[in-house]
Protein backbone atom coordinates (compact mmCIF):
# COMPACT_ATOMS: atom_id res chain seq x y z
CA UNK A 1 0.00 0.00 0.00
CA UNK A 2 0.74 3.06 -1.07
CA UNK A 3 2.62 5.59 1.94
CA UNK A 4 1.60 8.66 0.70
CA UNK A 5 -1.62 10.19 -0.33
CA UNK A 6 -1.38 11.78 -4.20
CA UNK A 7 -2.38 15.23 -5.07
CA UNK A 8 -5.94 13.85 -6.17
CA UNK A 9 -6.49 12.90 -2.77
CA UNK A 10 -4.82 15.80 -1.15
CA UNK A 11 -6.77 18.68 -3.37
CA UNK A 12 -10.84 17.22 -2.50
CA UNK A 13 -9.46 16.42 0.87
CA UNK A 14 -8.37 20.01 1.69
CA UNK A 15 -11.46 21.63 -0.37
CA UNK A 16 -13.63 19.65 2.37
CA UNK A 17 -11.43 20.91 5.15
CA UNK A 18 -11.78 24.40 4.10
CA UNK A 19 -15.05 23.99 3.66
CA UNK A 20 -15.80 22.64 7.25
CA UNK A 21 -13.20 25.64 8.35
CA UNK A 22 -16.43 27.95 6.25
CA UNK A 23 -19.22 26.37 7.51
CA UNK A 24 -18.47 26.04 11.20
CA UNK A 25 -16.56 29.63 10.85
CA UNK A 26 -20.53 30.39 10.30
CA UNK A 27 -21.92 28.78 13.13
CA UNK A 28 -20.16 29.63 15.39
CA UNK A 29 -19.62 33.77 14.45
CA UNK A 30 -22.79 34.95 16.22
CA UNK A 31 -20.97 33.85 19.28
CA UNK A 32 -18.60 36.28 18.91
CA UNK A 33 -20.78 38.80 17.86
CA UNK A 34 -23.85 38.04 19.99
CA UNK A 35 -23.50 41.83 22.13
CA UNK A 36 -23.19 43.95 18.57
CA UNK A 37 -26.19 42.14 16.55
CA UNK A 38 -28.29 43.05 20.10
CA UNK A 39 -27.60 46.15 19.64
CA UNK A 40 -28.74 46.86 16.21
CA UNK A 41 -31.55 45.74 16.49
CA UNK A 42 -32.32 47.04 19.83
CA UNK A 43 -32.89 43.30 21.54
CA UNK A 44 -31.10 41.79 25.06
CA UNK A 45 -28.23 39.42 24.14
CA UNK A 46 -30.72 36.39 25.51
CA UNK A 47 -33.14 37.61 23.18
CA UNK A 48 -30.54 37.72 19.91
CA UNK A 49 -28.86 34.47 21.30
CA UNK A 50 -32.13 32.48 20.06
CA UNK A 51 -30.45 33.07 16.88
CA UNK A 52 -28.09 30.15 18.23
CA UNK A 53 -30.90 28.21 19.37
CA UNK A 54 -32.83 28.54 16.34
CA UNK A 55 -30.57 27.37 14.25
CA UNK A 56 -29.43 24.32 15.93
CA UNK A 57 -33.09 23.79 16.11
CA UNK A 58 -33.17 23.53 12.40
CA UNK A 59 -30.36 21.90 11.86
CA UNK A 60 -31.48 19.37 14.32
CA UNK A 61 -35.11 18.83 12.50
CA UNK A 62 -33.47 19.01 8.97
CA UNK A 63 -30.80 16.59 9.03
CA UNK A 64 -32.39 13.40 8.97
CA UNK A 65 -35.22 14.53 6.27
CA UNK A 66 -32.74 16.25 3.52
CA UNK A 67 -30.36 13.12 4.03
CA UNK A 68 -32.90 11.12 3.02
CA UNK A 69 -34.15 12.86 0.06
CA UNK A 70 -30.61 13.96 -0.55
CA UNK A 71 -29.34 10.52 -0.67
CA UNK A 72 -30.80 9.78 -3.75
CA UNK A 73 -28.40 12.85 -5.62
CA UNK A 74 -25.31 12.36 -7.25
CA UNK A 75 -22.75 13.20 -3.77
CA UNK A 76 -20.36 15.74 -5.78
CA UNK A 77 -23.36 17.67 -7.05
CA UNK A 78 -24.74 17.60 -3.80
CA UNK A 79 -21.86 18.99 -2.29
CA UNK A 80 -21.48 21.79 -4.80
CA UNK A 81 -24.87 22.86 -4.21
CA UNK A 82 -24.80 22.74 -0.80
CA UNK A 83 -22.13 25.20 -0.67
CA UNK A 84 -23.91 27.67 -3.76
CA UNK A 85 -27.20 28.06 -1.56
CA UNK A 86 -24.87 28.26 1.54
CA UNK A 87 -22.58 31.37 -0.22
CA UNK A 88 -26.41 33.13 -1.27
CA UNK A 89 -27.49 32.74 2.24
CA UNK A 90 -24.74 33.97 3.91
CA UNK A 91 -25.14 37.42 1.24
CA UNK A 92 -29.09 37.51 3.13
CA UNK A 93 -27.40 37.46 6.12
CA UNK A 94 -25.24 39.98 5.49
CA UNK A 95 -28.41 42.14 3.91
CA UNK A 96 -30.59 41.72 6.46
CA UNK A 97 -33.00 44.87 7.42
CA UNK A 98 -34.60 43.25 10.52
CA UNK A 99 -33.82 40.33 13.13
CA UNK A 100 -36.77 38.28 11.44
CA UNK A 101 -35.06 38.86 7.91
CA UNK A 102 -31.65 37.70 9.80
CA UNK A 103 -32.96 34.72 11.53
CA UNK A 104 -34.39 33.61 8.16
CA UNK A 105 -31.42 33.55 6.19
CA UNK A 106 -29.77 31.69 9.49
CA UNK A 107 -32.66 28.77 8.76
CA UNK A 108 -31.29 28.60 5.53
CA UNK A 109 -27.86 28.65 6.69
CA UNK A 110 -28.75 26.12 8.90
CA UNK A 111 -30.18 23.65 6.15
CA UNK A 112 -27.63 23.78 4.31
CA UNK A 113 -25.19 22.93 7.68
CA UNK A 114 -27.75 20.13 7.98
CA UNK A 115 -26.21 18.74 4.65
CA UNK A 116 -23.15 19.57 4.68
CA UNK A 117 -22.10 18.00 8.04
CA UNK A 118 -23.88 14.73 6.93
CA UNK A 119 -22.05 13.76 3.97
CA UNK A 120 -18.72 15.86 5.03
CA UNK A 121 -17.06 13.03 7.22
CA UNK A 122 -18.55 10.03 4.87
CA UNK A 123 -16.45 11.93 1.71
CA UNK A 124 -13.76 12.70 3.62
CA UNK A 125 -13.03 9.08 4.37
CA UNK A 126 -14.49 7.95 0.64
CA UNK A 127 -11.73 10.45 -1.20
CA UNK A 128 -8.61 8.88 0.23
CA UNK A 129 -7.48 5.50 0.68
CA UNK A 130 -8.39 3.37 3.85
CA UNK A 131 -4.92 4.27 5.06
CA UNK A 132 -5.51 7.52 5.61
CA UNK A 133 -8.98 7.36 7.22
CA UNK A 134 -7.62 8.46 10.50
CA UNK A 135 -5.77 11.68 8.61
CA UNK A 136 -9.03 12.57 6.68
CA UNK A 137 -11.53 12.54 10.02
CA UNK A 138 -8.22 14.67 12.02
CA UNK A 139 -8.55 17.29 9.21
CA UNK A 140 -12.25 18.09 9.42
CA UNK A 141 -11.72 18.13 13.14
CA UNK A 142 -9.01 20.15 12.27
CA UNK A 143 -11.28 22.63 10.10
CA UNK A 144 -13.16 23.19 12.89
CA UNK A 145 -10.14 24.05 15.23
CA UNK A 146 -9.39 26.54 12.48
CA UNK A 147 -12.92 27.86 12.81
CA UNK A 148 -11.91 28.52 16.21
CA UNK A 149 -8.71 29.84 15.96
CA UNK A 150 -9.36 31.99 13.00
CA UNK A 151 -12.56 32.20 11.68
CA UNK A 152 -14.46 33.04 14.56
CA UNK A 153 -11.80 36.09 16.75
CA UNK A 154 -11.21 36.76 12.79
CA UNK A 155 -14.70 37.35 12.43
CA UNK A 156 -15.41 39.27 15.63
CA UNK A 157 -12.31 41.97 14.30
CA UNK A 158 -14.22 42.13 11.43
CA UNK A 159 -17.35 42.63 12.87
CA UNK A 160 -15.58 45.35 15.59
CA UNK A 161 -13.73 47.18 12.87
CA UNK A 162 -16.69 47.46 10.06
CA UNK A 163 -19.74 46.17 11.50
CA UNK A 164 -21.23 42.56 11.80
CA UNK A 165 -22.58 42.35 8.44
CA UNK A 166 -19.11 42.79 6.58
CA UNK A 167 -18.36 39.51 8.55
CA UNK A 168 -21.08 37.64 6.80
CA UNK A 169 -19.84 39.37 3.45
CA UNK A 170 -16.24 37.49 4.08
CA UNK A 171 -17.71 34.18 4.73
CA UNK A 172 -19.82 34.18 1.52
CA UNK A 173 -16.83 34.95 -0.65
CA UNK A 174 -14.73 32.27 1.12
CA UNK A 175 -17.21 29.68 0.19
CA UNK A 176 -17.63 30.45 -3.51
CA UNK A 177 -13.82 30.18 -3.02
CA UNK A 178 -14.08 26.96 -1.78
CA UNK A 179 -16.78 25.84 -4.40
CA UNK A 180 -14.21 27.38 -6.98
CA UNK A 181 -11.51 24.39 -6.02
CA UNK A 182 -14.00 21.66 -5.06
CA UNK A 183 -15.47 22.00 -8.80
CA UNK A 184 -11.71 21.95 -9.90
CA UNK A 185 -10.87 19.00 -7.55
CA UNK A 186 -13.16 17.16 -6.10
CA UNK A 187 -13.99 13.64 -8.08
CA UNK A 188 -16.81 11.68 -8.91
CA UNK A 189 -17.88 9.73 -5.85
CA UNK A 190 -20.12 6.53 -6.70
CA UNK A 191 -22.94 6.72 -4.59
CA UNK A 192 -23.80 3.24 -2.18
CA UNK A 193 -27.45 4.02 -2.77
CA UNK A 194 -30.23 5.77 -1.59
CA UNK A 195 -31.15 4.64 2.12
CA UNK A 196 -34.71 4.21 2.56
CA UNK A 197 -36.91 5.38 4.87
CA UNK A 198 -38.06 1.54 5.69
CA UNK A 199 -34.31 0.68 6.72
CA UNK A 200 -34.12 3.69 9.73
CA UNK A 201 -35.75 1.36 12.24
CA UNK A 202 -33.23 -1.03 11.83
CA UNK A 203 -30.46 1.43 12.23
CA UNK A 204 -32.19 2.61 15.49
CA UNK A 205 -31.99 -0.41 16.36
CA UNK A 206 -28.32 -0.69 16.72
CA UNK A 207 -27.67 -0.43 20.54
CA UNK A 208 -24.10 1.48 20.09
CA UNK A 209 -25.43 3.80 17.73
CA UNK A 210 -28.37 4.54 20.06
CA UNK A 211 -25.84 5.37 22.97
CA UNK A 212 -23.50 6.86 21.08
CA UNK A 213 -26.53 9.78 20.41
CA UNK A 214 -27.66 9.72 24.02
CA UNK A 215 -24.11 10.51 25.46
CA UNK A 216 -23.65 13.14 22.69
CA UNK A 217 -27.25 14.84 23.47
CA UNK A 218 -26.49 15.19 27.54
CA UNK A 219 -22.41 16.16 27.03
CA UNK A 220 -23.28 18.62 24.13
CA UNK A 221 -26.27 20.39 26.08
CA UNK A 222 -23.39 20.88 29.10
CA UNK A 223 -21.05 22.56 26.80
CA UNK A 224 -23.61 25.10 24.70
CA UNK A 225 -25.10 25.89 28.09
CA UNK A 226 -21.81 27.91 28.51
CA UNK A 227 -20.09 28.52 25.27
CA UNK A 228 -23.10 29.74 24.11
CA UNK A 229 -22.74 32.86 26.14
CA UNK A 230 -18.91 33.00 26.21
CA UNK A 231 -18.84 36.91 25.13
CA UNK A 232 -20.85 38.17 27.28
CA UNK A 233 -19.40 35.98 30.23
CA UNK A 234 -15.91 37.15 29.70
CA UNK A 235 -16.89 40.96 29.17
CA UNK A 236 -19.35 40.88 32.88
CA UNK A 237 -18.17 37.88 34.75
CA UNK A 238 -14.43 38.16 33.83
CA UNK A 239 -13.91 41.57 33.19
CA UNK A 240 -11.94 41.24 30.11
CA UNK A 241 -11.89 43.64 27.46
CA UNK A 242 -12.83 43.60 23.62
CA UNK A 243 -9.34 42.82 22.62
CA UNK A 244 -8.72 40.26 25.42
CA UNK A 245 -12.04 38.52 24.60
CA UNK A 246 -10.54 38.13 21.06
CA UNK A 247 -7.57 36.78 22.38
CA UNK A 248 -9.16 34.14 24.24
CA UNK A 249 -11.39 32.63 22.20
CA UNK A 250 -8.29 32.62 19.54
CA UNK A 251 -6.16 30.93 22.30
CA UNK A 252 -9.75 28.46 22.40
CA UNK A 253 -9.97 27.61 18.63
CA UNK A 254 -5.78 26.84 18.76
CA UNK A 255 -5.67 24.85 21.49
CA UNK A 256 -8.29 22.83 19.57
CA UNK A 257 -5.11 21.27 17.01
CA UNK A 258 -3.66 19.75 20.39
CA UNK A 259 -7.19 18.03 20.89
CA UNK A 260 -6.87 16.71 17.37
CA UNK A 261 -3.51 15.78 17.75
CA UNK A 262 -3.97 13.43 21.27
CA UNK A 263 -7.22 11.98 19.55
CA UNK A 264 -4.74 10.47 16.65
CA UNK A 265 -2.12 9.65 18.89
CA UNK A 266 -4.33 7.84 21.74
CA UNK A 267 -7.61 7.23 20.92
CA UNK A 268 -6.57 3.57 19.02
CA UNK A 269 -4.68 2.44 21.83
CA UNK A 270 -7.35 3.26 24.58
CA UNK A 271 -10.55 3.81 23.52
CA UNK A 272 -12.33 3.35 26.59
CA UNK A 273 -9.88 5.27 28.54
CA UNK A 274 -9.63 8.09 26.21
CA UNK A 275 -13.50 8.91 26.26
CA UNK A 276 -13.78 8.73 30.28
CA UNK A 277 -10.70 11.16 30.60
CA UNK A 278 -13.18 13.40 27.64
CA UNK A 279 -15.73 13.35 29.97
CA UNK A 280 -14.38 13.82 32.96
CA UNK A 281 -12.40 16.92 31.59
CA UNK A 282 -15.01 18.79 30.16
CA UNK A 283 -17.30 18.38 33.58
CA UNK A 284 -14.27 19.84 35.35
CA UNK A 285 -14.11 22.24 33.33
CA UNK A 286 -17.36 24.02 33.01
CA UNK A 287 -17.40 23.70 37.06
CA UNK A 288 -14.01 26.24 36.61
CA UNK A 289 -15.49 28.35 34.49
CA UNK A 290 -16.79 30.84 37.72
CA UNK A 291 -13.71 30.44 39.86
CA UNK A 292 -11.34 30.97 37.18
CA UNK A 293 -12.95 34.20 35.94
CA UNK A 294 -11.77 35.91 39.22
CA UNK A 295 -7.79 35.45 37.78
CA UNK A 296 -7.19 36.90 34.19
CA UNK A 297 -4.53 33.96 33.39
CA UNK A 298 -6.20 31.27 34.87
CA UNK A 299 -9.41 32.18 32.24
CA UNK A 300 -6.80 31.73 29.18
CA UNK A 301 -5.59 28.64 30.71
CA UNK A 302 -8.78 27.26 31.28
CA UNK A 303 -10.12 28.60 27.59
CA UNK A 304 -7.22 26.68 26.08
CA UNK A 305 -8.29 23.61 28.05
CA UNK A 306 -11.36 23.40 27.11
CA UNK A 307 -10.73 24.08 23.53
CA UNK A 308 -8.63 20.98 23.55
CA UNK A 309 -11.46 18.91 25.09
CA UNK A 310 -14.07 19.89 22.81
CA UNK A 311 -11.90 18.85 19.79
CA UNK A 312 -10.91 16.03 20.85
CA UNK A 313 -14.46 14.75 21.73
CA UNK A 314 -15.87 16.28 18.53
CA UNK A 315 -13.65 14.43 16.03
CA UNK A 316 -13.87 11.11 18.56
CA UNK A 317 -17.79 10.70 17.95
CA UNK A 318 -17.77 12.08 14.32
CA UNK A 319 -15.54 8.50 13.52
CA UNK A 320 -17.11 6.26 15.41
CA UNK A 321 -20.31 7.31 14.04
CA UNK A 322 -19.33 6.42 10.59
CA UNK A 323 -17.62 2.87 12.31
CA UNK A 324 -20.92 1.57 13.87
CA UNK A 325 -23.21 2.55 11.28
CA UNK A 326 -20.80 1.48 7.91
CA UNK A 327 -21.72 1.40 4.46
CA UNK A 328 -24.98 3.07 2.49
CA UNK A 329 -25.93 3.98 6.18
CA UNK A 330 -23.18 6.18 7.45
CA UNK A 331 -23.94 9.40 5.75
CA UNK A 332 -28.01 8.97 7.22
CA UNK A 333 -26.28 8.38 10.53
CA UNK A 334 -24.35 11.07 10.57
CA UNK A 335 -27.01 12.99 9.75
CA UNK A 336 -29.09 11.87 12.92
CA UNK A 337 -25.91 12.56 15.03
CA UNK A 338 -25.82 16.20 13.75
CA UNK A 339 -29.54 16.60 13.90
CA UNK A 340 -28.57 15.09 18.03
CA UNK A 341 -25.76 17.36 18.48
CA UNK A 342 -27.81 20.38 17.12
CA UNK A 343 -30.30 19.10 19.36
CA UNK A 344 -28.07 19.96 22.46
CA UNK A 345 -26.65 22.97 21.07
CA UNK A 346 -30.43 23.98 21.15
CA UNK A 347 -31.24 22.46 24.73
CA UNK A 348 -28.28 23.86 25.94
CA UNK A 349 -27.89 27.84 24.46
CA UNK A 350 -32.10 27.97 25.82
CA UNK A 351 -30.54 26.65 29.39
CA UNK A 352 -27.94 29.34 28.81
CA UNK A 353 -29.96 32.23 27.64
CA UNK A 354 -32.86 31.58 30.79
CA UNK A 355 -29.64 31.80 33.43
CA UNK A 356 -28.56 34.59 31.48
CA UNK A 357 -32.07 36.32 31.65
CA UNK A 358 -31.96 35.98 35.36
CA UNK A 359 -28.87 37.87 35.87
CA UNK A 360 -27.18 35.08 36.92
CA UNK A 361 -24.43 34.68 33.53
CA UNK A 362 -21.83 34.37 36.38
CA UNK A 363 -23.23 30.44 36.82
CA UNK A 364 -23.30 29.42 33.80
CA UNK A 365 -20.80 27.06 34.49
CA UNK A 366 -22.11 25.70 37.53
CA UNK A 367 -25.29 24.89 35.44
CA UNK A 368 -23.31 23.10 32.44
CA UNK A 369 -21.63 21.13 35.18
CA UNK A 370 -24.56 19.59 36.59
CA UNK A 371 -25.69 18.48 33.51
CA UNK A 372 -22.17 17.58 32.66
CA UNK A 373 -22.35 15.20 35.74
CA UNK A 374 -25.56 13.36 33.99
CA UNK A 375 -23.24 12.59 30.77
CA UNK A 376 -20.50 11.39 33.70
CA UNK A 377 -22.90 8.64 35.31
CA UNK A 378 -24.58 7.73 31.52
CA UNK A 379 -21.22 7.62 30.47
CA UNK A 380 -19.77 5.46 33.25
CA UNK A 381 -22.21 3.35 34.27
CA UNK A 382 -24.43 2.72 30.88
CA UNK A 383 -21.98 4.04 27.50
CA UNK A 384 -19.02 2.48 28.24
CA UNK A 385 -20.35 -0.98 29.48
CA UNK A 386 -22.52 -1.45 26.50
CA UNK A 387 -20.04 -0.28 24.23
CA UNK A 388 -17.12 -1.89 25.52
CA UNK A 389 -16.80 -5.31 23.45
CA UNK A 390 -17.07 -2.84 20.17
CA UNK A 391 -14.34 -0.17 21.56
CA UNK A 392 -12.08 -3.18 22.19
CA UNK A 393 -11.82 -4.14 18.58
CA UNK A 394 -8.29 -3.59 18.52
C-alpha cells in the first residue's frame, strides 16, 4: 500500500477541510458577535442568542429529512450545491433589514449545515485511501479548530472594525472560493445508494449507535449551556476587554489542534480510557469556568483547556459514528448525530440564555456542570459498558 496520499487525494481532501473551516466559521460567528447584533436591532443578548438556538433547532429537524431525500443525488453535485445556496445565504445574512429577515437567512444557513455536516465526514473518508482514514476525520476536526482559531476572533475583528454584516460578506466569498476548487478537484464519488426510509428502524436499532446519540445529546447540552454565552461571560463575569475577549477565544480555537492531535495519537490504543478522561475533563471544566474568571490567566488557561477537550471529543464521535453505522448507512447516521448534536446545542444555548435572563451569567458554568455530571454517570455506568466489546476491537 501506497505511503503517501497523491495530489488527487490531497486537493478534494483540503477543499472539504476548508469547507468545514467555512461552515463552522458560520456557526459559530454569532458567538462572537452576539452583544453587537443586540444592539442593532435594539434586543437583550438572551433575546438575539435564540439566533443560536434557532438554528441548531433547524439543523437538528433538517438533518435526517434532507439526508434522506438527498441521498438519492449524485454526492459531488450535492456537495457543490450545498455550498452555492450556503454562499447566497450567507449574502441575506449579510443584507438583512430586521432580526426576522436575519434569523431567516440563518434557517437557511442552517439547512444547508444540515447537509453539509452529513455527507462531510462520509467523503472525507471515501476520497482517500483506507490508510488515511484516521488523517481525513483529524482534518475536518481540524477545520473546525481553524474555525476557532481563526474564523471566529477573525470574524469578531471584522465585525468590531466594520460592522457585523461585513463579517457575513467574508464568509460568503470564502465559500464560492471553496466551491471554486472543489469543482476543480473534487472527483466523482459513486454513490452506495439511496437509504430508505423503511431501513431507519433497523439502524435505530443498533444499541451502540443509540448510545452513542444519548451521550452526545447530555455532554453537548453541558457545553452550549456555557459557550453559548462565552462573550458576554468574559466581558461581565471576567472583566476582560474587547481585545482580550478576542484573544481568548483565539487561544480556544488553537488549542483545539492539540485536541486533534492526542485523539490520533491515543484514541486507538485506549478507547475506553480516552472517552472517560473526555468526559471527565469537560465536567471539570465548566465547574471552573466561575472560579477561574476571578484570575485573568487562569481564564486563558482554562479557555485553552477546554478548547482541547471539545476537539478532541468532537472528532472522537464524528468516527465512530461512521464505524458503527458502515456502508450506504453512514452518511443517514451522521445525519441523525448532527440533527442530536444540534439538538443539544439547542437544549443547551435555551438553558444558557434563561440563566442569562436571570442575571445570573456568572453560573453558567455551575449549570453546564450539573448536567455535565448526567453525561458522567450515563457515560460510566451505561456508555461504556454497553459499548465496551465494540471499543475493544483492537
Amino acid at each position: 500500500m501506497k505511503d503517501r496520499m497523491q495530489l488527487r487525494e490531497w486537493l478534494p481532501l483540503l477543499g472539504l477541510t476548508f469547507s468545514a473551516f467555512i461552515f463552522n466559521t458560520s456557526e459559530f460567528m454569532p458567538i462572537g458577535l452576539l452583544t453587537d447584533i443586540a444592539d442593532t436591532f435594539r434586543m437583550s443578548e438572551a433575546g438575539a442568542g435564540l439566533m443560536i438556538t434557532l438554528y441548531a433547532l433547524v439543523v437538528m429537524l433538517m438533518s435526517l429529512p434532507l439526508m434522506l431525500l438527498a441521498s438519492k443525488l449524485d454526492f459531488r453535485k450535492l456537495l457543490l450545491g450545498t455550498i452555492l445556496l450556503f454562499g447566497i445565504c450567507q449574502i441575506l445574512s449579510a443584507t438583512a433589514q430586521s432580526f426576522a429577515m436575519l434569523m431567516l437567512s440563518r434557517i437557511g444557513v442552517a439547512c444547508t449545515h444540515a447537509i453539509f455536516w452529513s455527507i462531510a465526514s462520509p467523503l472525507a473518508v471515501r476520497v482517500v485511501s483506507e490508510k488515511f482514514h484516521s488523517l481525513a476525520l483529524s482534518l475536518i476536526a481540524t477545520g473546525t479548530s481553524m474555525a476557532m482559531i481563526a474564523g471566529m476572533p477573525l470574524g469578531r475583528m471584522i465585525g468590531l472594525m466594520v460592522g457585523w454584516r461585513m463579517t457575513f460578506v467574508c464568509v460568503a466569498v470564502a465559500a464560492f472560493l471553496a466551491l471554486g476548487l472543489l469543482l476543480f478537484a473534487f472527483p466523482r464519488v459513486s454513490n452506495p445508494g439511496a437509504f430508505s426510509l423503511r431501513e431507519l428502524p433497523s439502524l435505530l436499532q443498533n444499541r451502540a449507535l443509540i448510545s452513542l446519540y444519548i451521550f452526545t445529546l447530555l455532554l453537548v447540552s453541558a457545553y452550549y449551556t456555557c459557550y453559548s454565552y462565552i462573550e458576554p461571560f468574559l466581558a461581565q463575569t471576567a472583566g476582560l476587554s474587547e481585545g482580550s475577549i478576542t484573544e481568548t477565544l483565539t487561544l480556544y480555537g488553537a488549542s483545539g489542534l492539540l485536541g486533534s492531535f492526542l485523539y490520533a495519537k491515543f484514541f486507538e490504543k485506549k478507547p475506553l480510557d480516552f472517552i472517560r478522561a473526555i468526559t471527565l475533563c469537560m465536567t471539570a471544566a465548566l465547574f471552573l469556568l466561575a472560579p477561574a474568571s476571578h484570575h485573568g490567566a487562569l481564564i486563558f488557561v482554562l479557555c485553552a483547556f477546554w478548547g482541547i477537550v471539545v476537539t478532541a471529543f468532537n472528532v472522537t464521535f464524528q468516527g465512530e459514528t461512521i464505524h458503527v453505522a458502515p456502508g450506504k448507512a453512514a452518511p443517514i447516521a451522521t445525519a441523525i448525530y448532527s440533527g442530536i448534536y444540534n439538538l443539544g446545542i439547542s437544549a443547551g444555548s435555551w438553558i444558557g440564555g434563561m440563566v442569562t435572563d436571570r442575571g445570573a451569567i456568572g453560573k453558567i458554568g455551575y449549570t453546564g456542570g450539573f448536567l455535565g455530571i448526567l453525561a458522567v454517570l450515563f457515560c460510566f455506568f451505561c456508555f461504556l459498558p454497553l459499548l465496551k466489546p465494540y471499543f475493544q476491537r483492537n
